[in-house]
C-alpha atoms as a PDB file:
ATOM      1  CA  UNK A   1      15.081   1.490  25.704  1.00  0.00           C
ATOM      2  CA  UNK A   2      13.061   1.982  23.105  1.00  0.00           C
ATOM      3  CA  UNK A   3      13.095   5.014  20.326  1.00  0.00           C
ATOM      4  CA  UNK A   4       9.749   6.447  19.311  1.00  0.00           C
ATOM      5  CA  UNK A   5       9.273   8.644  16.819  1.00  0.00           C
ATOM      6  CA  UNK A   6       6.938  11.929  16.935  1.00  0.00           C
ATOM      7  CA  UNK A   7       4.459  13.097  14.240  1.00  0.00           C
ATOM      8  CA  UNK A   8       5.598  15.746  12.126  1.00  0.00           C
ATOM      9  CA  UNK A   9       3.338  19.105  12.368  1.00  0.00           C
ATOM     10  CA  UNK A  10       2.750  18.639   8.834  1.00  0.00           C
ATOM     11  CA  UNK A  11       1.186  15.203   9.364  1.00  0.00           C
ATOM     12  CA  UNK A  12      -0.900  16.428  12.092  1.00  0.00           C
ATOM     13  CA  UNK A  13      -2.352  19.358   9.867  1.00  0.00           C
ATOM     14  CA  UNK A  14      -3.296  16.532   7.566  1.00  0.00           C
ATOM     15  CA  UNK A  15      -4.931  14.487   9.608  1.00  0.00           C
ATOM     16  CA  UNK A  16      -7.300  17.717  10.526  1.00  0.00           C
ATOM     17  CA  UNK A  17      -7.597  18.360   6.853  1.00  0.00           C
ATOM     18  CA  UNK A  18      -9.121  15.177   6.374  1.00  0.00           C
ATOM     19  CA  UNK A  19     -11.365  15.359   9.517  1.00  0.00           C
ATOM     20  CA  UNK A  20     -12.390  18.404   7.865  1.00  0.00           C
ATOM     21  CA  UNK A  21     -13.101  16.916   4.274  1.00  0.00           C
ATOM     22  CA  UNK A  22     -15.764  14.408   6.061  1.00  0.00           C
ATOM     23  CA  UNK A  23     -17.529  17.628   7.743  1.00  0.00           C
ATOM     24  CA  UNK A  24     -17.741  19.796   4.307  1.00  0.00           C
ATOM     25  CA  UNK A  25     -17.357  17.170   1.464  1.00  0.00           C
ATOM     26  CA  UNK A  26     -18.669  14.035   2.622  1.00  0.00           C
ATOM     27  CA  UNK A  27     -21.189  14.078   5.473  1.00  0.00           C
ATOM     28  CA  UNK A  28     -23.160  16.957   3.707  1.00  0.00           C
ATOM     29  CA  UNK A  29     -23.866  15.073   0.918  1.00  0.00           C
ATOM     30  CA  UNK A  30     -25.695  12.203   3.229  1.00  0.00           C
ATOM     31  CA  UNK A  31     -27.019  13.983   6.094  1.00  0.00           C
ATOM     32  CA  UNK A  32     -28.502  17.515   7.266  1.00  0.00           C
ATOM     33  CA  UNK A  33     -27.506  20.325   8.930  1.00  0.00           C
ATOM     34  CA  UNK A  34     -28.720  19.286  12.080  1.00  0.00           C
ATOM     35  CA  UNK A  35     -27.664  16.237  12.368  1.00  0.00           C
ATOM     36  CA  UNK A  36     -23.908  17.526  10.972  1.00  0.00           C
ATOM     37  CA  UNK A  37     -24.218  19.696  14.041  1.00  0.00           C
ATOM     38  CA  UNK A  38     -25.231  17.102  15.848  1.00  0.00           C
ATOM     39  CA  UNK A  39     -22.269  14.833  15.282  1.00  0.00           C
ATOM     40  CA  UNK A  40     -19.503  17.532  16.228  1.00  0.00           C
ATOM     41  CA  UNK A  41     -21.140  17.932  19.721  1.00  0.00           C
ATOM     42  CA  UNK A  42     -21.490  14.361  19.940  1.00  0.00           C
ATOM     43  CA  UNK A  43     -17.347  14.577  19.063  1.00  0.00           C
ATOM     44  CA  UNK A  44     -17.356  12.677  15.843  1.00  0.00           C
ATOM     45  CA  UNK A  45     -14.154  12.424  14.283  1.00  0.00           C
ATOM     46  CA  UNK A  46     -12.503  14.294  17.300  1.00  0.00           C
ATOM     47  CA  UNK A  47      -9.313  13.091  19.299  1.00  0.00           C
ATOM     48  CA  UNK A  48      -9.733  11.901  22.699  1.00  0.00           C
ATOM     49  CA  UNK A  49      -6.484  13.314  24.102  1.00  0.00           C
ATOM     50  CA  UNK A  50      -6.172   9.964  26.325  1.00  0.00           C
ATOM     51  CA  UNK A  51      -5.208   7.538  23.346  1.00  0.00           C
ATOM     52  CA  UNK A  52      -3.671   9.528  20.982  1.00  0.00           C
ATOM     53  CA  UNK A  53       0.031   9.262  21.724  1.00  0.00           C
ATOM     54  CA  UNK A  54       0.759  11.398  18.714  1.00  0.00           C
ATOM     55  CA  UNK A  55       3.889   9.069  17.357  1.00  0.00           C
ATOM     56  CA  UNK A  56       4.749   8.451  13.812  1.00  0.00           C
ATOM     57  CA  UNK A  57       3.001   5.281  13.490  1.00  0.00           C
ATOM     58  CA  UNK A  58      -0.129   6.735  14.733  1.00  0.00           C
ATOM     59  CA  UNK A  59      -0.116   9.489  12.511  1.00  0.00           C
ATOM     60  CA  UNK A  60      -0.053   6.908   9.605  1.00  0.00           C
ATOM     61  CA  UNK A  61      -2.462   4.466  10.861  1.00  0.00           C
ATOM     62  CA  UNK A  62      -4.856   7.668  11.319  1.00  0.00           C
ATOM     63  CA  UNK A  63      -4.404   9.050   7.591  1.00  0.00           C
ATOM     64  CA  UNK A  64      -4.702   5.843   6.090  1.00  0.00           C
ATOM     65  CA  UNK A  65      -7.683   4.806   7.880  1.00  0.00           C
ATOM     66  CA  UNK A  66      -9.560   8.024   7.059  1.00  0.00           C
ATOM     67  CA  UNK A  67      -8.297   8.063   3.447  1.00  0.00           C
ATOM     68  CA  UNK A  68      -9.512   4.110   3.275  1.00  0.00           C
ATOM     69  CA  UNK A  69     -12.860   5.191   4.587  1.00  0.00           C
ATOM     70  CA  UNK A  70     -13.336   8.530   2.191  1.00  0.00           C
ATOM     71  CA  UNK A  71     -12.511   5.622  -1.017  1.00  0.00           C
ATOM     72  CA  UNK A  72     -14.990   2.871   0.732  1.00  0.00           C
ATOM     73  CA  UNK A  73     -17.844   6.133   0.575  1.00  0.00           C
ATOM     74  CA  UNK A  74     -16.997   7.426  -2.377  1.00  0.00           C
ATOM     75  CA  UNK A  75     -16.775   3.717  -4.245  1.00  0.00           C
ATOM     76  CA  UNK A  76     -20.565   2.646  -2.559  1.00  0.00           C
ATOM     77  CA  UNK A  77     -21.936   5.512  -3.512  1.00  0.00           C
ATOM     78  CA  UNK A  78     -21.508   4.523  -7.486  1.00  0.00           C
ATOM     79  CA  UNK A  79     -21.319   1.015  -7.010  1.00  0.00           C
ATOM     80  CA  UNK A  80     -23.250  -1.894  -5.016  1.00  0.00           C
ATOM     81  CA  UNK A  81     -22.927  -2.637  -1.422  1.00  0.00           C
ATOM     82  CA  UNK A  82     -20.763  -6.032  -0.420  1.00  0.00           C
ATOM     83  CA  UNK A  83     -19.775  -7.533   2.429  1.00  0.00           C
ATOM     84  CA  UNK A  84     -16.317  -7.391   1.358  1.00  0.00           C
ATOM     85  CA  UNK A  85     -16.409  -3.611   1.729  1.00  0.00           C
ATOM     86  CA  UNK A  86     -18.478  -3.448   5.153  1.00  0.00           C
ATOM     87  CA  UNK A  87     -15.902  -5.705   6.695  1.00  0.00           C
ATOM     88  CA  UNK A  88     -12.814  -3.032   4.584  1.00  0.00           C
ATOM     89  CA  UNK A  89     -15.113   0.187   6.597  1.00  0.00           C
ATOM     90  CA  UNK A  90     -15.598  -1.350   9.661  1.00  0.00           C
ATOM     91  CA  UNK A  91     -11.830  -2.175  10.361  1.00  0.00           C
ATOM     92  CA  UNK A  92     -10.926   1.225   9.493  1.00  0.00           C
ATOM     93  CA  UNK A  93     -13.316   2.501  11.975  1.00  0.00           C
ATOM     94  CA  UNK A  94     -11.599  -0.089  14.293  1.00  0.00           C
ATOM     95  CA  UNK A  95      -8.152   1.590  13.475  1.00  0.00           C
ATOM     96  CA  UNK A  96      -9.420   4.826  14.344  1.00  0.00           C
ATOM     97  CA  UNK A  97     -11.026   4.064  17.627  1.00  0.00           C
ATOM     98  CA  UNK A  98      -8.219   2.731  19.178  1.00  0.00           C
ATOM     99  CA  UNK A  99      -6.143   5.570  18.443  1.00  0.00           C
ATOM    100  CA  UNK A 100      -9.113   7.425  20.213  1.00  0.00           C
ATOM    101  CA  UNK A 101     -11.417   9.449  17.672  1.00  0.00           C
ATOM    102  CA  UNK A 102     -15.179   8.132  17.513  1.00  0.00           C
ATOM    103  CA  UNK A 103     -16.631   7.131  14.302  1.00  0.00           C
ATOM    104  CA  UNK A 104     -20.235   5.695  15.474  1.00  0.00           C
ATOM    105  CA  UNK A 105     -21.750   5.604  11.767  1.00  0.00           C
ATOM    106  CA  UNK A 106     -22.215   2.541   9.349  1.00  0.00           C
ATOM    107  CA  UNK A 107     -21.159   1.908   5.758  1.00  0.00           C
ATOM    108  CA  UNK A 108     -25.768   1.769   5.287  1.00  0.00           C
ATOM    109  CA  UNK A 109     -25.545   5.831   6.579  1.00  0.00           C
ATOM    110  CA  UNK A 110     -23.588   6.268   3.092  1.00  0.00           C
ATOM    111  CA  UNK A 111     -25.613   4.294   0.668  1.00  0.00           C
ATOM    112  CA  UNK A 112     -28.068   6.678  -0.503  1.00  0.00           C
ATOM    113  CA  UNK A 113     -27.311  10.679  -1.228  1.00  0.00           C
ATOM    114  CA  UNK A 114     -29.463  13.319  -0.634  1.00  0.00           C
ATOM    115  CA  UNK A 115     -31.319  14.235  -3.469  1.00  0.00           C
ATOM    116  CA  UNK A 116     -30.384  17.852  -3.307  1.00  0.00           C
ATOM    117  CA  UNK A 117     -27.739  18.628  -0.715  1.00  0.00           C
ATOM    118  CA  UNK A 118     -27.033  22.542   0.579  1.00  0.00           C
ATOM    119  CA  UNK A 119     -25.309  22.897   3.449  1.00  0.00           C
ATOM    120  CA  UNK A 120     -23.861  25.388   5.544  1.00  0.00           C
ATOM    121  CA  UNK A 121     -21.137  22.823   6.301  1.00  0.00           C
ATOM    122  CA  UNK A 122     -19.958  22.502   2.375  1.00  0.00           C
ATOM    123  CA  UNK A 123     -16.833  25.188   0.999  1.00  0.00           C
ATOM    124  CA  UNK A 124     -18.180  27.603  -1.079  1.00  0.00           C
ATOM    125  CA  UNK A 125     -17.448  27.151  -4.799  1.00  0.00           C
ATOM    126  CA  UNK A 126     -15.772  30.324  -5.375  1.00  0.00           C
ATOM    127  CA  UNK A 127     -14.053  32.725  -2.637  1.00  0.00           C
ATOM    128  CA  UNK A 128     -16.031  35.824  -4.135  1.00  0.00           C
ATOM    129  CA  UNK A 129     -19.337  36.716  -3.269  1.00  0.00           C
ATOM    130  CA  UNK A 130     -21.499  38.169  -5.913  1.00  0.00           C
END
């Protein structure tokens, strides 16, 4: 017998909040609308119901994965490119596949920002309009 344990609610609403900060914080700030659109049909970042068990241990292995891959983008983008980091992004991407959710880019798709970057994707600054 073996005891599993099951993902709190809590960690489950994180792991969408993160999913989330790639779609308005990250990808925005490398790629356009269309192609933002573009990746949630193609399922990007989604769960494939199949391989996602939804135990403790995958909840972890999920948050830290997306966490280590939101520090990997946000260090490139100030700093140089290495190997060392490629190999660091593409075993996170590893993690998350086999735990089912489809990451299909490259650590080159986050090398460069968009010069000017307004998206219908991005929070608003401030919850008034004016």
């Amino acid at each position: 017998m073996k005891t599993v344990y099951v993902a709190t609610e809590e960690q489950k609403q994180y792991i969408h909040s993160l999913i989330e900060q790639f779609y308005t914080c990250i990808f925005p700030k490398y790629f356009t609308d269309d192609e933002i659109e573009t990746f949630q049909s193609l399922g990007i970042l989604r769960f494939e119901s199949s391989a996602y068990d939804g135990t403790l241990k995958e909840a972890f292995t999920i948050i830290s994965a997306l966490q280590s891959l939101q520090a990997i983008i946000e260090f490139i983008s100030f700093h140089r490119h290495s190997a060392y980091y490629e190999q660091l992004f593409q075993r996170n991407i590893e993690q998350l596949e086999q735990h089912g959710i489809s990451f299909p880019l490259t650590l080159e798709h986050f090398l460069h920002q968009k010069d000017e970057y307004i998206s219908m994707y991005m929070k608003p600054v401030h919850t008034w309009v004016m």
